[in-house]
C-alpha atoms as a PDB file:
ATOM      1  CA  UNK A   1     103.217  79.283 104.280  1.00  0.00           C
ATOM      2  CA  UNK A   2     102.062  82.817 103.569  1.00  0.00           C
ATOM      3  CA  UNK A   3     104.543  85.617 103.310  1.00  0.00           C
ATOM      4  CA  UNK A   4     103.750  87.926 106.716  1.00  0.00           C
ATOM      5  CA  UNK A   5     103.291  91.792 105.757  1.00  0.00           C
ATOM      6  CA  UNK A   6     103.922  94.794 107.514  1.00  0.00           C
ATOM      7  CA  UNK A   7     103.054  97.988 107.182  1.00  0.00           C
ATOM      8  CA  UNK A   8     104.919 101.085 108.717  1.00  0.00           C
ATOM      9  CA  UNK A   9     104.089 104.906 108.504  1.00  0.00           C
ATOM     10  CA  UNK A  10     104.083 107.912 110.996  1.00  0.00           C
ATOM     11  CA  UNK A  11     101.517 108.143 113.295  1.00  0.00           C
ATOM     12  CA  UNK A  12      98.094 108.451 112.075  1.00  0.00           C
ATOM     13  CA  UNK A  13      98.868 107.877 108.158  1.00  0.00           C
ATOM     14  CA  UNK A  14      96.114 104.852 108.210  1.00  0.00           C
ATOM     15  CA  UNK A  15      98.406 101.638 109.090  1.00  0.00           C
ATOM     16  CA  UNK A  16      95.461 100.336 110.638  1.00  0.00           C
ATOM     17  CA  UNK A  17      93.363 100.770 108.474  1.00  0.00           C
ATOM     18  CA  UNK A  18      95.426  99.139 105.748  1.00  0.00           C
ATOM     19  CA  UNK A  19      96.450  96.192 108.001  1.00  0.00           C
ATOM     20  CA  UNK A  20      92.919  95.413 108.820  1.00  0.00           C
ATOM     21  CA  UNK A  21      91.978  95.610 105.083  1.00  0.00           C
ATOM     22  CA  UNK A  22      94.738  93.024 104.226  1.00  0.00           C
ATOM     23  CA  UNK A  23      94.125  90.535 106.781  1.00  0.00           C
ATOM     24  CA  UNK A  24      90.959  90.486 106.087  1.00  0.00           C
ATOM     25  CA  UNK A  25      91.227  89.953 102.164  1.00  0.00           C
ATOM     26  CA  UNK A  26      94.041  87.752 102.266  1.00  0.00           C
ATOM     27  CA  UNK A  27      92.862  85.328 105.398  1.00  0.00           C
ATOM     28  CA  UNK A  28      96.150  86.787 107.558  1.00  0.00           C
ATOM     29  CA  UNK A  29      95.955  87.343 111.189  1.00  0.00           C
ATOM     30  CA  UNK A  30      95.993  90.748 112.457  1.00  0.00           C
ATOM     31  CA  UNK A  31      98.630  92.199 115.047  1.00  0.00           C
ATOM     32  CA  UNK A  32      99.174  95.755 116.031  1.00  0.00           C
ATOM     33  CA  UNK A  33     103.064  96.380 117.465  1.00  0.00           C
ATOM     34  CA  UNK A  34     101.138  99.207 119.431  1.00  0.00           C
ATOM     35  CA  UNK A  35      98.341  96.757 121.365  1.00  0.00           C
ATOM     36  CA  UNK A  36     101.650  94.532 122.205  1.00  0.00           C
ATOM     37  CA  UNK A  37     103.409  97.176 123.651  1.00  0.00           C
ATOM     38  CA  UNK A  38      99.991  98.997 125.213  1.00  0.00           C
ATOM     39  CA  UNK A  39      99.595  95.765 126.908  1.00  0.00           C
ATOM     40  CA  UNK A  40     103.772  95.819 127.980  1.00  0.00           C
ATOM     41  CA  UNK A  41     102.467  99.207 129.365  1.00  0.00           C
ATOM     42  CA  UNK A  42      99.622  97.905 131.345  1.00  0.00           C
ATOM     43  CA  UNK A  43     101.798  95.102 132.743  1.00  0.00           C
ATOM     44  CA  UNK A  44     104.063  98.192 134.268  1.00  0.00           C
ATOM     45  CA  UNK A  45     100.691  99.505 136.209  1.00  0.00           C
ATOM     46  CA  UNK A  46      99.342 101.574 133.215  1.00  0.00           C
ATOM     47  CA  UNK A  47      96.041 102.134 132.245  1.00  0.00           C
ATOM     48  CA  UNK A  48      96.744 102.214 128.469  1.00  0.00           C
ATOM     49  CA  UNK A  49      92.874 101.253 127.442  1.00  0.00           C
ATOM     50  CA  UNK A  50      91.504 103.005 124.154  1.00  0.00           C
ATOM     51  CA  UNK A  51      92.861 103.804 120.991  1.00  0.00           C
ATOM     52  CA  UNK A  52      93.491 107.258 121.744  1.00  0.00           C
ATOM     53  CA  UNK A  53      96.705 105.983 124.940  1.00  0.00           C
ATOM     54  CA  UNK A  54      98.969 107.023 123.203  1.00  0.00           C
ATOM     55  CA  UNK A  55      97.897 110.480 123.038  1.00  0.00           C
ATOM     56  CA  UNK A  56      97.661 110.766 126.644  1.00  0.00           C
ATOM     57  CA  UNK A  57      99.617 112.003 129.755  1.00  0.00           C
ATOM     58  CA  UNK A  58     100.210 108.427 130.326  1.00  0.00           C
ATOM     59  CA  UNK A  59     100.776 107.349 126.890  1.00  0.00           C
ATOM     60  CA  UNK A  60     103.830 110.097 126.746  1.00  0.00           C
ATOM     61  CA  UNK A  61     105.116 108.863 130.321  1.00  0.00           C
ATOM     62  CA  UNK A  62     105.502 105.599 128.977  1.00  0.00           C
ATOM     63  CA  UNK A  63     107.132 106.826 125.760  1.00  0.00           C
ATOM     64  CA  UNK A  64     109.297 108.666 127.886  1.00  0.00           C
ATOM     65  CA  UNK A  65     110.078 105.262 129.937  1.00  0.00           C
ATOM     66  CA  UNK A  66     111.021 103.796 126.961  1.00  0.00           C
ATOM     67  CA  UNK A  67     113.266 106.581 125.724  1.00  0.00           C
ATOM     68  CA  UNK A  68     115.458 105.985 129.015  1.00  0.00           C
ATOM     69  CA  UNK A  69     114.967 102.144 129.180  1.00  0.00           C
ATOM     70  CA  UNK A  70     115.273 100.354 125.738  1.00  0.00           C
ATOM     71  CA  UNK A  71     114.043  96.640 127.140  1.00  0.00           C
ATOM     72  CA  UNK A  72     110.454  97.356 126.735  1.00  0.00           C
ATOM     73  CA  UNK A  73     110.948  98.140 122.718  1.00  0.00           C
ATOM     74  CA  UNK A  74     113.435  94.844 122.778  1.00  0.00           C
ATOM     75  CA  UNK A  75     111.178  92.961 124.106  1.00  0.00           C
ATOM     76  CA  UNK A  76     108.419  94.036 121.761  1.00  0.00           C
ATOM     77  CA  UNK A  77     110.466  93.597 118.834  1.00  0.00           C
ATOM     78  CA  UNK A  78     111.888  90.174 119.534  1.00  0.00           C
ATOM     79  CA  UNK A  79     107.969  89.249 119.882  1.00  0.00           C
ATOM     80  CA  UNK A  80     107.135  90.995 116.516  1.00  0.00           C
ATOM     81  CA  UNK A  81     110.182  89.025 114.697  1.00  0.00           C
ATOM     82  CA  UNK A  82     109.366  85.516 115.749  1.00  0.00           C
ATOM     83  CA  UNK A  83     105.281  86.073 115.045  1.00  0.00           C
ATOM     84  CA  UNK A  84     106.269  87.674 111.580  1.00  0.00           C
ATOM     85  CA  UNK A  85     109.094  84.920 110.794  1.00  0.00           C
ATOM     86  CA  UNK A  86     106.299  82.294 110.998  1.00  0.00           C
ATOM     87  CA  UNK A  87     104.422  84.106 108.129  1.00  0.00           C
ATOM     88  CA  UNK A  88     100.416  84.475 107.487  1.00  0.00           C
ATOM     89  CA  UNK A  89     100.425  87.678 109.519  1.00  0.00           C
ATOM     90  CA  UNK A  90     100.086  91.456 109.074  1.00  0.00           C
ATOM     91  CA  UNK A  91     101.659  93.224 111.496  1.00  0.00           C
ATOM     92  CA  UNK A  92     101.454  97.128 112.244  1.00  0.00           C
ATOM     93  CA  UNK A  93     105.250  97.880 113.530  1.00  0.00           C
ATOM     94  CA  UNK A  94     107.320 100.993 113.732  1.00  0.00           C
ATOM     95  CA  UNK A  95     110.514  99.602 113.273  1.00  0.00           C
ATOM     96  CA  UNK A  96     110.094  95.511 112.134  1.00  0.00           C
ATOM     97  CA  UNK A  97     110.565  97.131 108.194  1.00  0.00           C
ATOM     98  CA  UNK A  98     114.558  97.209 109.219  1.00  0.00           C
ATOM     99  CA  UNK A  99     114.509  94.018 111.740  1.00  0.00           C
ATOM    100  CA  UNK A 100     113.187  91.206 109.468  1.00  0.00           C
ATOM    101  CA  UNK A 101     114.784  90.203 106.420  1.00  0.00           C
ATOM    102  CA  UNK A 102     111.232  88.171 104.216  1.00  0.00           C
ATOM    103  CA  UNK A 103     108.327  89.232 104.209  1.00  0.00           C
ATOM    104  CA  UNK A 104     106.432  91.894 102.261  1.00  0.00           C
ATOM    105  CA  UNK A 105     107.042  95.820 103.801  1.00  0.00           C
ATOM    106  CA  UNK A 106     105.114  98.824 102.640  1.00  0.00           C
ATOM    107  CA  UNK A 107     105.367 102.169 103.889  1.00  0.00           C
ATOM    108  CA  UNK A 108     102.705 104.511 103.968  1.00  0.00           C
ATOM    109  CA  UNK A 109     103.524 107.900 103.614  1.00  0.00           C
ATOM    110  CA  UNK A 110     101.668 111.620 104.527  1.00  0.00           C
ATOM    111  CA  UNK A 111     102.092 114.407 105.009  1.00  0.00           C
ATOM    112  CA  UNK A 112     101.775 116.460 108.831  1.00  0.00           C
ATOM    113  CA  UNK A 113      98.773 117.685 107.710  1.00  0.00           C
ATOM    114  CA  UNK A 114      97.084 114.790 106.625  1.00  0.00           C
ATOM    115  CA  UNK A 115      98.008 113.040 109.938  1.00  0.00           C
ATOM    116  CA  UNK A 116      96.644 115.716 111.699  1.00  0.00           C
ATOM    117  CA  UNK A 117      93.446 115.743 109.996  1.00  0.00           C
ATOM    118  CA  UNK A 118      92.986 112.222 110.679  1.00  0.00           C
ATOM    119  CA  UNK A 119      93.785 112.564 114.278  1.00  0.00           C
ATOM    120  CA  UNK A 120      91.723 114.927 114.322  1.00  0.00           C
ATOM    121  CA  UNK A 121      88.797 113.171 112.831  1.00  0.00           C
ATOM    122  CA  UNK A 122      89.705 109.626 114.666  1.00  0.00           C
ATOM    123  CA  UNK A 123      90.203 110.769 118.209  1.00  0.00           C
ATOM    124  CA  UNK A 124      87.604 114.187 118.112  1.00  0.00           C
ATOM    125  CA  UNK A 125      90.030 116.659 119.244  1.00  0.00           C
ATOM    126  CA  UNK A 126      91.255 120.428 118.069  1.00  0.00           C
ATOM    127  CA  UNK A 127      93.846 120.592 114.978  1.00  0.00           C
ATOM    128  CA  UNK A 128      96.146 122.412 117.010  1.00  0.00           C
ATOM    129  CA  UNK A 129      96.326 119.106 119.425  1.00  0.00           C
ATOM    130  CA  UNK A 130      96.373 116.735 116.854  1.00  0.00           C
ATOM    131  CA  UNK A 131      99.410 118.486 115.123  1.00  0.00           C
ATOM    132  CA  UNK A 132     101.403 118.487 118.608  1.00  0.00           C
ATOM    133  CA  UNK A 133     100.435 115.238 119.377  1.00  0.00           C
ATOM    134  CA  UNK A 134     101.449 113.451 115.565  1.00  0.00           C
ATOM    135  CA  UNK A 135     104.841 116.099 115.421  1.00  0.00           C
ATOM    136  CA  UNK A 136     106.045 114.842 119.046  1.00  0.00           C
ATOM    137  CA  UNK A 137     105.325 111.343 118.705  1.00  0.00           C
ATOM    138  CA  UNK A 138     106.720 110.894 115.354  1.00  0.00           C
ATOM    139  CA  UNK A 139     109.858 112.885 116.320  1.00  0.00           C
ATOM    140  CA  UNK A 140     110.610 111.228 119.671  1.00  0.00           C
ATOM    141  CA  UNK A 141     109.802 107.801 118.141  1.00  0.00           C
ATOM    142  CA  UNK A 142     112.087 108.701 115.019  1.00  0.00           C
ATOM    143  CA  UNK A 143     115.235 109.856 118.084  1.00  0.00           C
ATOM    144  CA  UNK A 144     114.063 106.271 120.111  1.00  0.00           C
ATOM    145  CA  UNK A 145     114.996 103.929 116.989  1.00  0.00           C
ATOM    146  CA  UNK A 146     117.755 105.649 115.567  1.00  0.00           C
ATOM    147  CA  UNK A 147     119.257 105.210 118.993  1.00  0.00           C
ATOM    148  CA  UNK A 148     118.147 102.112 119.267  1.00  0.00           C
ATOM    149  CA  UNK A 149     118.618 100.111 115.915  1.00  0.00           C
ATOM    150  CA  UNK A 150     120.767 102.982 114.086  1.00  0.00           C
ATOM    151  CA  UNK A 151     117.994 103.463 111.320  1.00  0.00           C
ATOM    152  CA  UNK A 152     116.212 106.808 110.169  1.00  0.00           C
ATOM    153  CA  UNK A 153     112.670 106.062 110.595  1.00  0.00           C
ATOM    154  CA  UNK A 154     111.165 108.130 108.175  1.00  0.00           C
ATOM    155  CA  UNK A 155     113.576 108.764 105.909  1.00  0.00           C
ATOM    156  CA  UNK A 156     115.691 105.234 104.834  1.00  0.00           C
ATOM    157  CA  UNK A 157     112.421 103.797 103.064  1.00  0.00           C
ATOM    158  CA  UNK A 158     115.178 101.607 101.522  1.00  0.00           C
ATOM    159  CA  UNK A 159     113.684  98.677 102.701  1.00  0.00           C
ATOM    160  CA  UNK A 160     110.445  98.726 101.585  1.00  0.00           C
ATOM    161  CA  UNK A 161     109.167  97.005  98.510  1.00  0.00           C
ATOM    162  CA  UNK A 162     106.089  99.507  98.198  1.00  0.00           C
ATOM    163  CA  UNK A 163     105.917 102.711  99.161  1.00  0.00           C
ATOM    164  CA  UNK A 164     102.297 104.807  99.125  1.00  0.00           C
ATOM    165  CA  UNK A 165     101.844 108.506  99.089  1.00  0.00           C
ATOM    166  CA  UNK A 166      98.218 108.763 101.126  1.00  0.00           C
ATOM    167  CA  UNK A 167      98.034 111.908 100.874  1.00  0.00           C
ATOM    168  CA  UNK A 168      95.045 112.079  98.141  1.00  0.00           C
ATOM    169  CA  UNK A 169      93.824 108.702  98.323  1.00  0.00           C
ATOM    170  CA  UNK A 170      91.099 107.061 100.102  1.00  0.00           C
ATOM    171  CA  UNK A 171      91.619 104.468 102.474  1.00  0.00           C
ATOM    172  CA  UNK A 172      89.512 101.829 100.183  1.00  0.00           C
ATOM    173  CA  UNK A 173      92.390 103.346  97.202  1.00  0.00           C
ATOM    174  CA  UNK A 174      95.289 102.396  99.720  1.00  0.00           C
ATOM    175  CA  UNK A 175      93.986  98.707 100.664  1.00  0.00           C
ATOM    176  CA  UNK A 176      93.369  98.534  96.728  1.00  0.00           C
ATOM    177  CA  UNK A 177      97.022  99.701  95.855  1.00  0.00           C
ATOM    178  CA  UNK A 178      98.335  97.327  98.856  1.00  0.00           C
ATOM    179  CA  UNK A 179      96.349  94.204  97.739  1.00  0.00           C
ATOM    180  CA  UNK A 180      97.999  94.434  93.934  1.00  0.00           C
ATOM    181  CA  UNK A 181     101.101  94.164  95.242  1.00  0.00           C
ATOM    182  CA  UNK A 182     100.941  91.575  97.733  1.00  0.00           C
ATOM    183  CA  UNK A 183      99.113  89.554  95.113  1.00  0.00           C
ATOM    184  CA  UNK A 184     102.311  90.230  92.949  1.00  0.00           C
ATOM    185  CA  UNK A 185     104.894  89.387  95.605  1.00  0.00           C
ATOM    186  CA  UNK A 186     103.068  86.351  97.254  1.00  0.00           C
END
């Protein structure tokens, strides 16, 4: 069995990206955490189609459902853990870095601006939006876990065993950087 990998950043910092890259190279499924949960969202009579849900009145109604009603993230996680525990997958997860003890766990790191300027870029909208938009979801997420599991998402990045700056590196430079070490830790 192949060690499962996942790969955990603030919003819009390229975990997607990455993921996708590293599936594809090593022969590991895919998973998002977010298309798991979108769907969680759809089964509670939201529309959460396109990449861009999150970002949306309805996206932030369900985050706000979640902040007052902790099942749905639960749920999602228990999901994440089993999938993960049965290896050969790379998974895109907010908080399965502090849930699962094997695996391989890399943290992508960037700074506000950089996430902005993605956003920006990915979903065609002003700088000033993307900024809100990556500040409040990575703040209310961070205030969701650490009530939740009792971990500072964001800041304990003791749990990782690789830890990228993306600051000033492509996305091709990431997947690179990523691939090395999962060939290492394999």
């Amino acid at each position: 069995m192949t060690k499962s990998i996942v790969i955990s950043g603030p919003p819009a910092v390229g975990k997607t990206t990455v993921a996708k890259g590293l599936a594809e190279e090593f022969q590991l499924q895919y998973l998002s955490g977010g298309d798991v949960l979108k769907a969680m969202a759809k089964e509670q009579g939201f529309d959460s189609d396109g990449d861009d849900w999150w970002d949306t009145e309805d996206g932030m109604k369900f985050l706000k459902q979640r902040e007052e009603n902790s099942e749905f993230d639960k749920k999602l996680d228990e999901k994440l853990m089993a999938l993960f525990d049965q290896g050969s997958m790379v998974i895109t997860s907010y908080t399965l870095p502090w849930l699962v003890k094997n695996g391989i766990k890399i943290w992508l790191e960037g700074s506000h601006a950089s996430s902005t300027k993605r956003m920006q870029s990915r979903d065609n909208m002003s700088s000033e939006e993307a900024y809100e938009i990556t500040k409040r979801r990575f703040d209310r997420n961070k205030a969701l876990y650490k009530k939740l599991y009792n971990f500072d998402f964001g800041d304990d990045t003791s749990v990782f065993d690789l830890i990228i700056n993306t600051d000033h590196l492509t996305a091709q430079q990431v997947i690179d950087v990523t691939k090395e070490t999962v060939r290492k830790l394999q």
